[in-house]
C-alpha atoms as a PDB file:
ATOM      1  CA  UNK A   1     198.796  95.743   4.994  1.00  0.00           C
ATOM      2  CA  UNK A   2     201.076  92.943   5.302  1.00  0.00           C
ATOM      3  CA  UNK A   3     199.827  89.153   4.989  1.00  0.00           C
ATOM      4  CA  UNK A   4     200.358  88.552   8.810  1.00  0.00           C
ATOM      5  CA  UNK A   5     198.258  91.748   9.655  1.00  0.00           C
ATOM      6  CA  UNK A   6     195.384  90.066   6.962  1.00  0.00           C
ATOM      7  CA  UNK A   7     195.807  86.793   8.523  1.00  0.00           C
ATOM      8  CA  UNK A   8     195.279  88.093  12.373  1.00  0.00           C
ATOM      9  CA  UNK A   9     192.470  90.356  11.178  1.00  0.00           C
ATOM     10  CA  UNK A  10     190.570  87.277   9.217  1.00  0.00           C
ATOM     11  CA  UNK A  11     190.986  84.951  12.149  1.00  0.00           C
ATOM     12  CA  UNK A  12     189.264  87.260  14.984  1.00  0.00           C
ATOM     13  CA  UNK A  13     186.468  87.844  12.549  1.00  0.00           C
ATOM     14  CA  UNK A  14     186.222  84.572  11.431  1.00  0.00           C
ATOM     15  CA  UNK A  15     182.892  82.454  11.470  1.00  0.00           C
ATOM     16  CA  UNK A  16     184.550  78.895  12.008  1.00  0.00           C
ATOM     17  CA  UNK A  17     188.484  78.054  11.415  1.00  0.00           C
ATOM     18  CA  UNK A  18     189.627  78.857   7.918  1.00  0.00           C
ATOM     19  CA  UNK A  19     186.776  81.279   7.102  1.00  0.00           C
ATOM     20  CA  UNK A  20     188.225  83.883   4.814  1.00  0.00           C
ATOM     21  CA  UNK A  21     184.770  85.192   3.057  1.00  0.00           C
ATOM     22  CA  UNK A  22     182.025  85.802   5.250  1.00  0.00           C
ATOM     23  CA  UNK A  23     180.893  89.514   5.133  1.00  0.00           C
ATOM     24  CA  UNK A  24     182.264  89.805   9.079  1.00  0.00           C
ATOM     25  CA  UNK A  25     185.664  88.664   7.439  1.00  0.00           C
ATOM     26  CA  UNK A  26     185.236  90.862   4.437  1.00  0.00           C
ATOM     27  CA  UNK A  27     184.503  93.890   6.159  1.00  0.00           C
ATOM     28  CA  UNK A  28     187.168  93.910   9.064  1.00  0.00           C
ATOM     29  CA  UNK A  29     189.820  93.579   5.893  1.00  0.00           C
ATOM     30  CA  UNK A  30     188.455  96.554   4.171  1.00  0.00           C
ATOM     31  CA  UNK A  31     188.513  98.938   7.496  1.00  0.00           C
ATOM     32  CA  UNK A  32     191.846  98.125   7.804  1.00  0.00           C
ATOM     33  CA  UNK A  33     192.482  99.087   4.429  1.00  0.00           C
ATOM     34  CA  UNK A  34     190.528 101.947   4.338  1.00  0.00           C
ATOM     35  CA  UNK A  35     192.211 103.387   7.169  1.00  0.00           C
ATOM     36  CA  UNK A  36     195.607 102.728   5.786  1.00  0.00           C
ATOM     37  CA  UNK A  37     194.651 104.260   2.145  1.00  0.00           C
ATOM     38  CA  UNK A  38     192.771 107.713   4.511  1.00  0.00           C
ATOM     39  CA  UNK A  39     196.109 108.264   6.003  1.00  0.00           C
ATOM     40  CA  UNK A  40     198.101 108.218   2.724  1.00  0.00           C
ATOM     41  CA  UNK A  41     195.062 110.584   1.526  1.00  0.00           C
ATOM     42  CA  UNK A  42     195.932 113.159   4.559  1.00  0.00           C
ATOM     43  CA  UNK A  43     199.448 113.486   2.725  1.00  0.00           C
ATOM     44  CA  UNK A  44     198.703 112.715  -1.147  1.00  0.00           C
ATOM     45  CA  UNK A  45     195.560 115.335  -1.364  1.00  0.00           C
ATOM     46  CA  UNK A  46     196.277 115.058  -5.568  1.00  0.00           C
ATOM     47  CA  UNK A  47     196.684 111.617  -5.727  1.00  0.00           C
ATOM     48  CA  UNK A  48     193.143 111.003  -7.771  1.00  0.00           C
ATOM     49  CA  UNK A  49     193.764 107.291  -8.159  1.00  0.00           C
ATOM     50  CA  UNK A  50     194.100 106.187  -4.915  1.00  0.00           C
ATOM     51  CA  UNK A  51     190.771 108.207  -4.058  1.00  0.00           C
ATOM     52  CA  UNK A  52     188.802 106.266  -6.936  1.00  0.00           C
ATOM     53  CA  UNK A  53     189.716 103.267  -5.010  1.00  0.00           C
ATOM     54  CA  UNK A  54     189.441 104.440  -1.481  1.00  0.00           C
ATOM     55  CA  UNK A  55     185.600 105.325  -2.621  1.00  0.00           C
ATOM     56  CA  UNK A  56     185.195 102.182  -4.084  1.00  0.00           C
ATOM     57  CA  UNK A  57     186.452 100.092  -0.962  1.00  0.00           C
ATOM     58  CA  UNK A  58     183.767 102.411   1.151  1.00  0.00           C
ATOM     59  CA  UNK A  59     180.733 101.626  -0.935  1.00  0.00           C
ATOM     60  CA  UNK A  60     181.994  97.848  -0.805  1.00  0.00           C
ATOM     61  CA  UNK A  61     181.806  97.843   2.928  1.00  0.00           C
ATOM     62  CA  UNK A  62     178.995  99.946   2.904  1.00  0.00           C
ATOM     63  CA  UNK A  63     177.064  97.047   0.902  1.00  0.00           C
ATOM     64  CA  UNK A  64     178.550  94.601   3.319  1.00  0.00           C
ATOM     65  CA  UNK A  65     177.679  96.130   6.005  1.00  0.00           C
ATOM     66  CA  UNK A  66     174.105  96.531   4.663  1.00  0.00           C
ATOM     67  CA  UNK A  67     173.948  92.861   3.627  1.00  0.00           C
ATOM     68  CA  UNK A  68     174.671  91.709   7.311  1.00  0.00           C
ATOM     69  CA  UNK A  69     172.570  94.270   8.835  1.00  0.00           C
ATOM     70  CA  UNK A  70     169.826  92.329   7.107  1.00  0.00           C
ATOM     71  CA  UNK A  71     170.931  88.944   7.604  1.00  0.00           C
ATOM     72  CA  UNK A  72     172.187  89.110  11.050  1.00  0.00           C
ATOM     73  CA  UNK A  73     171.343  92.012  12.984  1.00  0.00           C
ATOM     74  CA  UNK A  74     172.725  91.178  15.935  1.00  0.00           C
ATOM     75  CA  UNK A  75     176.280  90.373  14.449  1.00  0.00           C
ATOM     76  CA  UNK A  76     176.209  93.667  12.320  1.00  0.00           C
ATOM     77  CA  UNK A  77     175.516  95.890  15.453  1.00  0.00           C
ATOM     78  CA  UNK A  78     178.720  93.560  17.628  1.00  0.00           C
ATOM     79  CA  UNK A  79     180.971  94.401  13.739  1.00  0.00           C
ATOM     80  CA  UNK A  80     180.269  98.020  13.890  1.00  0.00           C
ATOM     81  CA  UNK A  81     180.948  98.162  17.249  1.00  0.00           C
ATOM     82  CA  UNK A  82     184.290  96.445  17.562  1.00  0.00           C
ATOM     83  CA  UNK A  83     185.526  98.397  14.352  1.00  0.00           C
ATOM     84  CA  UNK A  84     183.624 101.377  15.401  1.00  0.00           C
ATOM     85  CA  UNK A  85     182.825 102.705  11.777  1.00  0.00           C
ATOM     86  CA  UNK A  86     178.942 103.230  11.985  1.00  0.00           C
ATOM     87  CA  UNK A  87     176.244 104.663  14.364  1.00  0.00           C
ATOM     88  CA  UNK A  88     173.962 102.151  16.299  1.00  0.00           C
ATOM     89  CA  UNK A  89     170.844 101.691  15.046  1.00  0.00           C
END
């Protein structure tokens, strides 16, 4: 991901103007990366590595996500419905 990509993605998401670490913030990077590492996993099925940190990425958002689930309901289920990367509950 380039640092204009990063920089678009962190200023949709972002709480207030310069907000780079809210979990909103956090976990819009990390789908974007995640999808980017999945599709070099589709062609490097050996590449052990990259899967340690693709699985550690996923559990990071994972926590995220559960975080602002608690938090902020309401702003989890809008999240995971923009990025579309978990069921509503």
């Amino acid at each position: 991901m380039d640092k204009a990509k990063k920089t678009e993605i962190m200023e949709k998401f972002a709480r207030k103007p310069g907000d780079v670490g809210s979990p909103e913030v956090q976990v819009a990077v990390l789908t974007t990366k995640i999808s980017e590492l999945t599709e070099h996993m589709r062609s490097h099925k050996k590449d052990v590595s990259s899967r340690r940190g693709l699985m550690m990425m996923v559990n990071r958002r994972k926590k995220l996500l559960s975080y602002l689930s608690r938090e902020n309901h309401a702003k989890y289920l809008e999240i995971s419905g923009t990025l579309g990367i978990r069921g509503q509950k």
